[in-house]
C-alpha atoms as a PDB file:
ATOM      1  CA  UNK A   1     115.252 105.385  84.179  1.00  0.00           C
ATOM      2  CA  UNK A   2     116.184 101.976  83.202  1.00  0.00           C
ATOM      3  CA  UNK A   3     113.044 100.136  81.882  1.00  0.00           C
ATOM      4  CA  UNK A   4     111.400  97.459  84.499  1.00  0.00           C
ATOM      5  CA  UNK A   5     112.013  93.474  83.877  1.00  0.00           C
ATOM      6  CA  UNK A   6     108.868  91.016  84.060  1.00  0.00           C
ATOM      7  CA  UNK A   7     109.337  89.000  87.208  1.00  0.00           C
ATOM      8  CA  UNK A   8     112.169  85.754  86.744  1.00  0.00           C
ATOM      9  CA  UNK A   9     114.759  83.955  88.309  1.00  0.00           C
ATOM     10  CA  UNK A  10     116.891  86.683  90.058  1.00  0.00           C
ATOM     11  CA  UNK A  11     114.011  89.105  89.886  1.00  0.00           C
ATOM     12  CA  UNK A  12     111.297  87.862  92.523  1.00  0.00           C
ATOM     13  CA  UNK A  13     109.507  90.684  93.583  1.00  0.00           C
ATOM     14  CA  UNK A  14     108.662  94.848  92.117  1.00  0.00           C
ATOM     15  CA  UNK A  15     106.739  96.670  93.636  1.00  0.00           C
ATOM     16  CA  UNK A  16     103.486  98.772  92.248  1.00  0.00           C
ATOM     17  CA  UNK A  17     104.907 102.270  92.997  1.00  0.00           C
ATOM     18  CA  UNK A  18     107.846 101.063  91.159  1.00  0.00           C
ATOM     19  CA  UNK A  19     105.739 100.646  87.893  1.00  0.00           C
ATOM     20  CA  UNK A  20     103.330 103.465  88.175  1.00  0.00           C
ATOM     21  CA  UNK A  21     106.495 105.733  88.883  1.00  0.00           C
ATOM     22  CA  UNK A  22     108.198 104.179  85.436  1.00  0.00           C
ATOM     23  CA  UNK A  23     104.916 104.982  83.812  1.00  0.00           C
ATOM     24  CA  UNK A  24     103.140 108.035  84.826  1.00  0.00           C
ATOM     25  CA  UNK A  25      99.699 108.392  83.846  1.00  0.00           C
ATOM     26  CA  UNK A  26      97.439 106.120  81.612  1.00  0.00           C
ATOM     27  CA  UNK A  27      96.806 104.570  79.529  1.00  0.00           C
ATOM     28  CA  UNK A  28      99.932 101.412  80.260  1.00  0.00           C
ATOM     29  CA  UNK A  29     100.364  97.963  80.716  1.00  0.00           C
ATOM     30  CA  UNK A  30     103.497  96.243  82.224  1.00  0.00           C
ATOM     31  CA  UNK A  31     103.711  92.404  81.975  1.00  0.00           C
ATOM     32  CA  UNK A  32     105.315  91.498  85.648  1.00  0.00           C
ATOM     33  CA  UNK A  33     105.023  87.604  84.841  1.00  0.00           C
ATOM     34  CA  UNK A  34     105.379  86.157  81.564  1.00  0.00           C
ATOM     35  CA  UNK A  35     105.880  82.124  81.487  1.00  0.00           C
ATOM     36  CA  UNK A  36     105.365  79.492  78.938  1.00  0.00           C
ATOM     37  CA  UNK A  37     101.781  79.215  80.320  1.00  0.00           C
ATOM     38  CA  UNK A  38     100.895  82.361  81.564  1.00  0.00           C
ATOM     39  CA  UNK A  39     101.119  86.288  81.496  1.00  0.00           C
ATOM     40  CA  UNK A  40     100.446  88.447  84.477  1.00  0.00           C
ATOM     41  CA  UNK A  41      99.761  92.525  83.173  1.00  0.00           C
ATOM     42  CA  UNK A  42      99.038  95.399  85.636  1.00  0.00           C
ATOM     43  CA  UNK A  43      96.826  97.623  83.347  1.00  0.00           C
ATOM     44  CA  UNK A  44      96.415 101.215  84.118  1.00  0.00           C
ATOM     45  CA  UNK A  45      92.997 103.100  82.519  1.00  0.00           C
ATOM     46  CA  UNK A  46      91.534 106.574  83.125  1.00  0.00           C
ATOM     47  CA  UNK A  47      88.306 107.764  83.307  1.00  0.00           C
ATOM     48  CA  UNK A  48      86.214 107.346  80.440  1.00  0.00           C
ATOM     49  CA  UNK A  49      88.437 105.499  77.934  1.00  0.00           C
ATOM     50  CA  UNK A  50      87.153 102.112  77.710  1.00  0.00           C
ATOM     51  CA  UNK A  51      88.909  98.904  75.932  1.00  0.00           C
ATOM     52  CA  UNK A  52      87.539  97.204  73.327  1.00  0.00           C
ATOM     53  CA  UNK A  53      84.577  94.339  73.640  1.00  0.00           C
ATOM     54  CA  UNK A  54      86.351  91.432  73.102  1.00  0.00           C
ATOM     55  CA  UNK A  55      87.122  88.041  74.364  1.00  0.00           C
ATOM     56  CA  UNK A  56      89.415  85.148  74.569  1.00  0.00           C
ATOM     57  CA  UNK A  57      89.576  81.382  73.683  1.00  0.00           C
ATOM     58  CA  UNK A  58      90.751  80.867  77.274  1.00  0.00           C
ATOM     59  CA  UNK A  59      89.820  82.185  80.413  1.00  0.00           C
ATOM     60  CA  UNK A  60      90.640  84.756  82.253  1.00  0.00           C
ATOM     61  CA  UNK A  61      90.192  86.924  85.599  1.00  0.00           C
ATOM     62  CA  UNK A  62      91.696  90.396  87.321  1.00  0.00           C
ATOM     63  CA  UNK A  63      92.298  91.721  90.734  1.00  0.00           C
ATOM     64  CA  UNK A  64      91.398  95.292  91.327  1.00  0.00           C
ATOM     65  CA  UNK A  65      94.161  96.820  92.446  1.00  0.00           C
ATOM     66  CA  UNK A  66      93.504 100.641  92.576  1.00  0.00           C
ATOM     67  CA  UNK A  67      89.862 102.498  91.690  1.00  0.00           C
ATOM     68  CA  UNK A  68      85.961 100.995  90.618  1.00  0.00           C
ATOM     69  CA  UNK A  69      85.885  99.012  87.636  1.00  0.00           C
ATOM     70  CA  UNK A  70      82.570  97.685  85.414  1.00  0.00           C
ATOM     71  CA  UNK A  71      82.771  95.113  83.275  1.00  0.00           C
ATOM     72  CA  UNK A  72      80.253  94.560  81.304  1.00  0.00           C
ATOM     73  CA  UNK A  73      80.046  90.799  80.218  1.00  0.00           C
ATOM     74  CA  UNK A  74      77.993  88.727  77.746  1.00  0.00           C
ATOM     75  CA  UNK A  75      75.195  86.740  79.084  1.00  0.00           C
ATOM     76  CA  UNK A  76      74.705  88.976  82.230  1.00  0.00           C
ATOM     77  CA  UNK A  77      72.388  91.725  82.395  1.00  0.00           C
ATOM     78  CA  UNK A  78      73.964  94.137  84.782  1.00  0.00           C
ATOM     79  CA  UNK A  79      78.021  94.764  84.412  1.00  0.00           C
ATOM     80  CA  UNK A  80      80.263  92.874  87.354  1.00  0.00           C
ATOM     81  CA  UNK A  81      81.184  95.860  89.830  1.00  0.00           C
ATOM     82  CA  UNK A  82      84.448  95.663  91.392  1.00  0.00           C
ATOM     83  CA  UNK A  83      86.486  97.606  94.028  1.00  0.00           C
ATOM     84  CA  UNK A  84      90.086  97.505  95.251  1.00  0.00           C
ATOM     85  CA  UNK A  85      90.278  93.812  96.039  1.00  0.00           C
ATOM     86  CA  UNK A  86      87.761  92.067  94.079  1.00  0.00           C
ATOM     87  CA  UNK A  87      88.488  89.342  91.934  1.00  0.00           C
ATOM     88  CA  UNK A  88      86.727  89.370  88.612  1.00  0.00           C
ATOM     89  CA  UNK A  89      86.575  86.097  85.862  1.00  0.00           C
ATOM     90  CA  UNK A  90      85.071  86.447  82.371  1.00  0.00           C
ATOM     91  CA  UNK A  91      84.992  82.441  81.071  1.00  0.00           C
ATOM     92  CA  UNK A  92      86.462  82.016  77.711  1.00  0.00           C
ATOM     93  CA  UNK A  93      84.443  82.810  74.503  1.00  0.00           C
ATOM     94  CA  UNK A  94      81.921  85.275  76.295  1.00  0.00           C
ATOM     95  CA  UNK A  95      82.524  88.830  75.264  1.00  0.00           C
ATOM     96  CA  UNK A  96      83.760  91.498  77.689  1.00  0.00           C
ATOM     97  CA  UNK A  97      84.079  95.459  77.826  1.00  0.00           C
ATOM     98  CA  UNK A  98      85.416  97.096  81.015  1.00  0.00           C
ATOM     99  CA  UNK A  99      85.076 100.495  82.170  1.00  0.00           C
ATOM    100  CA  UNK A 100      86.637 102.591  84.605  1.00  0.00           C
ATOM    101  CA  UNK A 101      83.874 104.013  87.493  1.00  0.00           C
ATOM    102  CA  UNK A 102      84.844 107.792  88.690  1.00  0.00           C
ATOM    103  CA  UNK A 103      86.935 110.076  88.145  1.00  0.00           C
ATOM    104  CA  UNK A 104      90.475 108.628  88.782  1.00  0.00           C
ATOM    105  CA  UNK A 105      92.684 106.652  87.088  1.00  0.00           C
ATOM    106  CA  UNK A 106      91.922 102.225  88.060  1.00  0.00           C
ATOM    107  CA  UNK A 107      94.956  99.872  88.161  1.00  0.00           C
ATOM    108  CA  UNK A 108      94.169  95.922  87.762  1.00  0.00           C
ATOM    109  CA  UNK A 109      96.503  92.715  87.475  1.00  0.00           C
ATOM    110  CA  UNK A 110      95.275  90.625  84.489  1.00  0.00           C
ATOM    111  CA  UNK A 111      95.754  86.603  84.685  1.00  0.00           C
ATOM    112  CA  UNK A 112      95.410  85.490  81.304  1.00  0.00           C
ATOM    113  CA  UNK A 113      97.234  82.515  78.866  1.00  0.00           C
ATOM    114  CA  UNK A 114     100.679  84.097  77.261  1.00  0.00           C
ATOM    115  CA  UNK A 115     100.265  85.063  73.672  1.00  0.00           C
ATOM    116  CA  UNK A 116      96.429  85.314  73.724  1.00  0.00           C
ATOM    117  CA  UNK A 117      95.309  88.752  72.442  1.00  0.00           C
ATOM    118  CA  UNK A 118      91.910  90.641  72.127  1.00  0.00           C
ATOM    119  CA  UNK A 119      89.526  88.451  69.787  1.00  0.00           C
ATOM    120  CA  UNK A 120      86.894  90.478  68.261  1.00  0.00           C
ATOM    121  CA  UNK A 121      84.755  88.406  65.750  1.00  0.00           C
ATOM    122  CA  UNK A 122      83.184  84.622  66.823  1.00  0.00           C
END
């Protein structure tokens, strides 16, 4: 199966099925939009594997797109709950750690700046 193309001129629209069938099962990520400015990535996680706490110098914020998500974020004392449909923002330089809730697999579209990666230390 030819690999999928990040969203462009020529290529407007994909569809989710389309990447989760190029996939399979987590862990993935698939960059659909990648710009000058800005990166969209549909991130697939199971059950019980969570990322790293990190953060960012910029902001950034998710849609649920599949599954319950946590994120636990710095400065709040309960994690940020989200279902299918929530939006979810974690300002810049505050730490973050997200979870997966149940016992399925949780698909979300990241909005973040292009070529910012996982910080770790402040």
């Amino acid at each position: 199966m030819p690999k999928i193309s990040p969203l462009a001129v020529g290529n407007h629209c994909i569809s989710l099925e389309e990447i989760k069938k190029q996939y399979g099962p987590p862990p993935w990520g698939h960059q659909v939009v990648i710009t000058d400015q800005m990166t969209g990535t549909v991130i697939c996680q199971a059950p019980g594997q969570p990322n790293d706490k990190h953060y960012h110098i910029y902001d950034e914020w998710w849609v649920v797109l599949e599954g319950e998500i946590h994120w636990e974020m710095e400065g709040q004392s309960e994690p940020v709950r989200a279902k299918v449909g929530d939006f979810v923002f974690a300002p810049k330089n505050h730490y973050h750690h997200i979870h997966v809730v149940g016992d399925k697999p949780a698909i979300r579209l990241a909005i973040s700046v292009t070529g910012e990666g996982h910080r770790h230390d402040k």
